[in-house]
Protein backbone atom coordinates (compact mmCIF):
# COMPACT_ATOMS: atom_id res chain seq x y z
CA UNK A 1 83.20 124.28 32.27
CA UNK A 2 82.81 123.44 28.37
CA UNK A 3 79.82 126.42 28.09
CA UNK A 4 78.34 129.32 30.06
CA UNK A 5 76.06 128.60 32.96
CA UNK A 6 72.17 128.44 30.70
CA UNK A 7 71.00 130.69 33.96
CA UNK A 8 73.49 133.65 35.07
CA UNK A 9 76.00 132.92 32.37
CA UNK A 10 79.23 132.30 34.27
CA UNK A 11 81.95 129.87 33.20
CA UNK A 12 82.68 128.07 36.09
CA UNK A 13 81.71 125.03 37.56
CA UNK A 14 80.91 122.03 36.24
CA UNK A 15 77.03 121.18 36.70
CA UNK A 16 75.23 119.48 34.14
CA UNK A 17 71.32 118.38 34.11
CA UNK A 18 69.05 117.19 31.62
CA UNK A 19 66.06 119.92 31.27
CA UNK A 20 63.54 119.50 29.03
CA UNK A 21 65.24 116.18 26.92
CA UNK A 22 67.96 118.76 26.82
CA UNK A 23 71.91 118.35 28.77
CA UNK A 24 72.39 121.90 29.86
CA UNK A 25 75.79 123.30 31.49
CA UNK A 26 75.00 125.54 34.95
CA UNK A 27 77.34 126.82 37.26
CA UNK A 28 76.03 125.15 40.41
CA UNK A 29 72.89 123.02 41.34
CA UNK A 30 71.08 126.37 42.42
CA UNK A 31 70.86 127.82 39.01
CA UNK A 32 69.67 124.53 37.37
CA UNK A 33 67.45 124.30 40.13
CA UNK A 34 66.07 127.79 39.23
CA UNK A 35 66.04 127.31 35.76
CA UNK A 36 63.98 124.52 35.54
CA UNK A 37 61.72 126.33 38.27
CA UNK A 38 61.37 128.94 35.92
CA UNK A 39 59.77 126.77 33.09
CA UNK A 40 57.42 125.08 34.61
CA UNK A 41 56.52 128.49 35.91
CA UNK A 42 56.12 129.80 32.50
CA UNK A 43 54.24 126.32 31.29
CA UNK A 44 51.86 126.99 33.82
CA UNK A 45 51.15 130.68 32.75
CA UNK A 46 50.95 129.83 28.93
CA UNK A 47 49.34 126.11 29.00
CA UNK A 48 52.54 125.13 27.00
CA UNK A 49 53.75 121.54 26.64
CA UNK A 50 56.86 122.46 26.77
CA UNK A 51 59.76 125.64 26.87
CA UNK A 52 61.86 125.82 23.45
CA UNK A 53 63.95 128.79 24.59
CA UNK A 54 64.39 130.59 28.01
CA UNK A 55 66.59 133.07 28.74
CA UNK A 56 66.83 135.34 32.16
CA UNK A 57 68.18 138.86 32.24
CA UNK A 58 68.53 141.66 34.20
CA UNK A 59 69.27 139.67 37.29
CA UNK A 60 69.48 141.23 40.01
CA UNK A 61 70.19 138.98 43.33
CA UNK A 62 67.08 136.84 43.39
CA UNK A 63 64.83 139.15 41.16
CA UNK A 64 64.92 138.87 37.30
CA UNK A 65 63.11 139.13 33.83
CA UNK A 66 63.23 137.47 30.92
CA UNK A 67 61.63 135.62 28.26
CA UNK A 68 60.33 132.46 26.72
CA UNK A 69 59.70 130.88 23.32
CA UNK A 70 57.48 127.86 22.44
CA UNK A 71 57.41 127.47 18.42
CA UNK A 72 56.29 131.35 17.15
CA UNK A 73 54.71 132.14 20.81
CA UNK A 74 57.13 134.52 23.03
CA UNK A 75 55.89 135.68 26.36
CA UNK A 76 58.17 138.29 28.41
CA UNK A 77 57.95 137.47 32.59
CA UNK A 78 59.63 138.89 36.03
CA UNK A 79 60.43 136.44 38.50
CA UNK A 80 61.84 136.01 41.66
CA UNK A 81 62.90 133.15 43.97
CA UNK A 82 65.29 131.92 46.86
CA UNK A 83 68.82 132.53 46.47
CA UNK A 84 69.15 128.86 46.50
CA UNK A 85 67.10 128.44 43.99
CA UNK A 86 64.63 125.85 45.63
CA UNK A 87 61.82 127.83 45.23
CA UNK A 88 60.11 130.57 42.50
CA UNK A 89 58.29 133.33 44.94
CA UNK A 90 57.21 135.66 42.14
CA UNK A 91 56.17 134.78 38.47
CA UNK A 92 54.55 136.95 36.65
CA UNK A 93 53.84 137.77 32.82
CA UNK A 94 54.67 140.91 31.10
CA UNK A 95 53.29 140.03 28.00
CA UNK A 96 50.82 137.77 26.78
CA UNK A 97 51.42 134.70 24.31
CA UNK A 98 52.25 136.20 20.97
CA UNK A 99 52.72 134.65 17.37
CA UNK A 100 51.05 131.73 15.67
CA UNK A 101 52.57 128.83 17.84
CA UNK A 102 50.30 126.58 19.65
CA UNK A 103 48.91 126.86 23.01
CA UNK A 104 48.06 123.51 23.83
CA UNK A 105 48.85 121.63 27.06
């Protein structure tokens, strides 16, 4: 693997995926899957056009929290899906839209 999975951070396997206009390295199909899950999760909450920066902590089997960025805007989130990472059960935002970035969608 030439970088860290962008979901759980693990340095093996050998998926890559386009996401956003972006090539991405992930581990396996499941945390792509999951990742890209996870934006338009967080596009729907915020009326964003797009994600600049996500990033997924505190995992913790197929609960987690993180954050995202869209220009100055940052909005903190828990989520939780299927271990496969097919499907996001639980999205919810911590924190509302912050900074000057636009909202528009």
């Amino acid at each position: 693997m030439s970088a860290p999975c962008a979901l759980c951070g693990a340095t093996w396997g050998e998926h890559r995926r386009v996401v956003q206009g972006e090539t991405l390295d992930f581990c396996c199909g499941s945390c792509g899957d999951f990742y890209e899950l996870a934006i338009v999760e967080v596009r729907r909450a915020t009326g964003w056009p797009r994600v600049d920066r996500l990033f997924i902590e505190e995992v913790d089997g197929v609960d987690g929290s993180g954050w995202a960025r869209f220009g100055e805007s940052r909005v903190e989130f828990d989520v939780s899906g299927l271990p496969d990472g097919s499907k996001v059960t639980r999205f919810a935002l911590r924190s509302p839209p912050s900074g000057a970035g636009p909202r528009g969608g």
